[in-house]
Protein backbone atom coordinates (compact mmCIF):
# COMPACT_ATOMS: atom_id res chain seq x y z
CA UNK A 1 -93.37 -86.94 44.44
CA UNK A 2 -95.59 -84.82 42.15
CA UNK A 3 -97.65 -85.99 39.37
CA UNK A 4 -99.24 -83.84 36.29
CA UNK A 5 -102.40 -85.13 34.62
CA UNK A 6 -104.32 -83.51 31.83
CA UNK A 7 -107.98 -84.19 30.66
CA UNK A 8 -110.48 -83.51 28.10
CA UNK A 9 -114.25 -83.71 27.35
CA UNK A 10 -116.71 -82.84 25.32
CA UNK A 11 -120.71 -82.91 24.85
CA UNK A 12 -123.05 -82.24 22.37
CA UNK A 13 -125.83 -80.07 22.85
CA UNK A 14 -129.51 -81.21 22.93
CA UNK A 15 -132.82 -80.68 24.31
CA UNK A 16 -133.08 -79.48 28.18
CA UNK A 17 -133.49 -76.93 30.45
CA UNK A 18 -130.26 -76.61 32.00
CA UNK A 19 -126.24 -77.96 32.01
CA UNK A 20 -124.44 -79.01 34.62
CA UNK A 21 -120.63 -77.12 34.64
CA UNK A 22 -118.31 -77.82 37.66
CA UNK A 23 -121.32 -79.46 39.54
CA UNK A 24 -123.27 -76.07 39.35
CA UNK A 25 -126.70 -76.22 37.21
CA UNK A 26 -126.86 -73.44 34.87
CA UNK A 27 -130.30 -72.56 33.46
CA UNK A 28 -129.87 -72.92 29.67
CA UNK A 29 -132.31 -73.25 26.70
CA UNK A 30 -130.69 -76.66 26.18
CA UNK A 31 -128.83 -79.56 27.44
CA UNK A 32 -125.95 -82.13 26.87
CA UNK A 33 -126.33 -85.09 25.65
CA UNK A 34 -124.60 -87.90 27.78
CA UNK A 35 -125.14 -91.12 29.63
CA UNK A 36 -124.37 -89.12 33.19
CA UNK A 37 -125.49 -85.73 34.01
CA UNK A 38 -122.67 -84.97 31.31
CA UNK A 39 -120.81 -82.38 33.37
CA UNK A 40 -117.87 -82.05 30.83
CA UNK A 41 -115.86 -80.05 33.30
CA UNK A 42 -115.81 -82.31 35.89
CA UNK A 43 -115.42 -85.41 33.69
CA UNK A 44 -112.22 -83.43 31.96
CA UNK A 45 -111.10 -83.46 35.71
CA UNK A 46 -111.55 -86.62 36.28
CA UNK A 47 -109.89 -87.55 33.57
CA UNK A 48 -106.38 -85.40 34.36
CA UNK A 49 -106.92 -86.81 38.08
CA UNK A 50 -106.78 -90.24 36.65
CA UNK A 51 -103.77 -89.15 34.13
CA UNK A 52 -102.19 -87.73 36.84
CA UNK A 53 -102.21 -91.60 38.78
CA UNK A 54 -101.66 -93.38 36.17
CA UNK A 55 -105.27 -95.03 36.52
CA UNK A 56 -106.99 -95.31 32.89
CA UNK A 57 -109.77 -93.10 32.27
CA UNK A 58 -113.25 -92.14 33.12
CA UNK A 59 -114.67 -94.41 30.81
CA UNK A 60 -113.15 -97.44 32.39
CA UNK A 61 -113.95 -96.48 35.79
CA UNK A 62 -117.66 -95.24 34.65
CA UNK A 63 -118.40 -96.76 31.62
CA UNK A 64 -121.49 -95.80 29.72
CA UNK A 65 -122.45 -99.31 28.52
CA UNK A 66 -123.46 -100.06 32.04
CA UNK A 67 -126.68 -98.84 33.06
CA UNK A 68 -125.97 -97.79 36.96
CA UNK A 69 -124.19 -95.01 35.24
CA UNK A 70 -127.01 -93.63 33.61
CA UNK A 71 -128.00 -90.03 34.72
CA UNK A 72 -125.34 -90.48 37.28
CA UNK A 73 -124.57 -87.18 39.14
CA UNK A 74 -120.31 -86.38 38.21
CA UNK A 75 -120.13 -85.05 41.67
CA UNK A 76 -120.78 -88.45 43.20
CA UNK A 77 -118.18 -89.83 40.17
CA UNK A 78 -115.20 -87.06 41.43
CA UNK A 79 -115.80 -87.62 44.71
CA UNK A 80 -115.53 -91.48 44.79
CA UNK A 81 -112.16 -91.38 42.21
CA UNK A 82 -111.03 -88.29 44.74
CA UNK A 83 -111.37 -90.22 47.81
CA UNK A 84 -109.27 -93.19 46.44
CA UNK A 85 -106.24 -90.74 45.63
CA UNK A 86 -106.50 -89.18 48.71
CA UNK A 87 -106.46 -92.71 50.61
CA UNK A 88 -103.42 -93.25 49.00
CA UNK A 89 -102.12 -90.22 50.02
CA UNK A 90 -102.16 -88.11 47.15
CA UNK A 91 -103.06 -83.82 47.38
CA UNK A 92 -104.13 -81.42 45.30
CA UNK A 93 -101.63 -78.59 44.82
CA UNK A 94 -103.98 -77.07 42.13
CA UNK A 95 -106.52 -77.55 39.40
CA UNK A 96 -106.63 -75.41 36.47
CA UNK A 97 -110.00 -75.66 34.50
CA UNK A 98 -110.99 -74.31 31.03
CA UNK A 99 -114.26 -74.78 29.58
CA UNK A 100 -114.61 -73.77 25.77
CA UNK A 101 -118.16 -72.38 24.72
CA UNK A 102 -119.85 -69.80 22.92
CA UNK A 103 -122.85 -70.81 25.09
CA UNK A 104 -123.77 -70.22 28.02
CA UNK A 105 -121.81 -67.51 29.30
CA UNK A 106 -119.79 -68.68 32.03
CA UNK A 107 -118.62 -65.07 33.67
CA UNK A 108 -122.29 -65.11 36.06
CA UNK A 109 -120.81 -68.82 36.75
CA UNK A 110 -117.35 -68.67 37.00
CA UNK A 111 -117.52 -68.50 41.51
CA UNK A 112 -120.22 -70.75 42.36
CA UNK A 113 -118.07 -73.24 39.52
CA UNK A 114 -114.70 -72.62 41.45
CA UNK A 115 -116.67 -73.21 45.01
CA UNK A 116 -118.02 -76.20 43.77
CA UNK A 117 -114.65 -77.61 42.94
CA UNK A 118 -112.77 -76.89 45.57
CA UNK A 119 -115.34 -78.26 47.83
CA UNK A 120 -115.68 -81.03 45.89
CA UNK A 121 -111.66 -81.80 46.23
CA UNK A 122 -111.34 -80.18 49.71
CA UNK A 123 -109.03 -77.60 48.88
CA UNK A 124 -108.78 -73.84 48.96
CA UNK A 125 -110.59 -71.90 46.36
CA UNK A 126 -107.48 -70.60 45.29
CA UNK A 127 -106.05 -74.40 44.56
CA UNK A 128 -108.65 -73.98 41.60
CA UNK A 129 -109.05 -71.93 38.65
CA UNK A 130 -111.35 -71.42 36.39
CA UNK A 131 -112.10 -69.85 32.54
CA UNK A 132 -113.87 -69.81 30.16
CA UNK A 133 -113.22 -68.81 26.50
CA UNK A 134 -114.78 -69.38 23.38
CA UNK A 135 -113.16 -70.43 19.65
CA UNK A 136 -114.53 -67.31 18.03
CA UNK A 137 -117.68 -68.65 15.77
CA UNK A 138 -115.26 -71.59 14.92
CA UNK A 139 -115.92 -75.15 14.91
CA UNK A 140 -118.86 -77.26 16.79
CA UNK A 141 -118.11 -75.20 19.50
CA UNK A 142 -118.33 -72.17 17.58
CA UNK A 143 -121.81 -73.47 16.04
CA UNK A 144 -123.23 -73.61 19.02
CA UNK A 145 -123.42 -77.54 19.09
CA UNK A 146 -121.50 -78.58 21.84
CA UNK A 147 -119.31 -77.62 24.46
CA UNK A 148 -115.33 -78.87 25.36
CA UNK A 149 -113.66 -78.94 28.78
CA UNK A 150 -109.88 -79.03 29.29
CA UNK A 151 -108.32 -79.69 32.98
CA UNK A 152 -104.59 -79.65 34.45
CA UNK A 153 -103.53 -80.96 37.92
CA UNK A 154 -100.50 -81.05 40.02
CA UNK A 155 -101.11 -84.22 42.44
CA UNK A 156 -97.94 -84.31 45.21
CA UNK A 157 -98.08 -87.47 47.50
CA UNK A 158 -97.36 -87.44 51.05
């Protein structure tokens, strides 16, 4: 049986040092703003993982009005949804990852982002892709105010 989810995020800029894309910290003159670590790629996974099982969404499973989710690190959140699928004998056939963003630049990224992931899921690095792509000066993104994350998987079980 295979399964397709999809997923989106998205986070607002503010002040910080750094964002965390794909579970990779990327120096940046600011930050997102989020109850987690708000690493909108990996929550856009999660999300298409969860799609993909039929299992609600991120903010059911992690929901930011409870406080032992606060500054959580979205590697820890993957891994633990990840883990369930996989007990239930679901696979990754592949993950195909977009972040949207005028800032930061993702090209000096784009490896250590597809390394994380697949490590992450325990698949090959070729099970995962990643871009990135910007909206052209358009929009929130295109202001510079926030980033969005879009993510497809193919799940097969058994």
């Amino acid at each position: 049986m295979l399964r397709i989810g999809q997923g989106v995020d998205v986070h607002a800029f503010c002040e910080g040092d750094h964002v965390m894309l794909g579970g990779v910290r990327i120096p940046h003159h600011q930050g997102f703003a989020a109850h987690s670590d708000g690493d909108v790629l990996l929550h856009a996974l999660i999300d298409a993982l969860l799609g993909a099982l039929g299992w609600g969404d991120i903010g059911e499973w992690f929901p930011p009005s409870e406080d032992r989710w606060k500054d959580a690190d979205s590697k820890h959140l993957l891994t633990a949804v990840w883990h369930k699928a996989q007990e239930q004998g679901w696979r990754l056939q592949n993950a195909d990852l977009t972040v949207v963003a005028e800032t930061p630049r993702l090209d000096p990224w784009k490896a250590a982002i597809r390394a994380s992931v697949a490590g992450l899921l325990q698949v090959e690095q070729e099970a995962v892709s990643i871009k990135a792509t910007t909206t052209e000066k358009l929009g929130f993104c295109g202001r510079q105010e926030g980033v969005v994350a879009l993510a497809v998987v193919l799940l097969q079980h058994g």
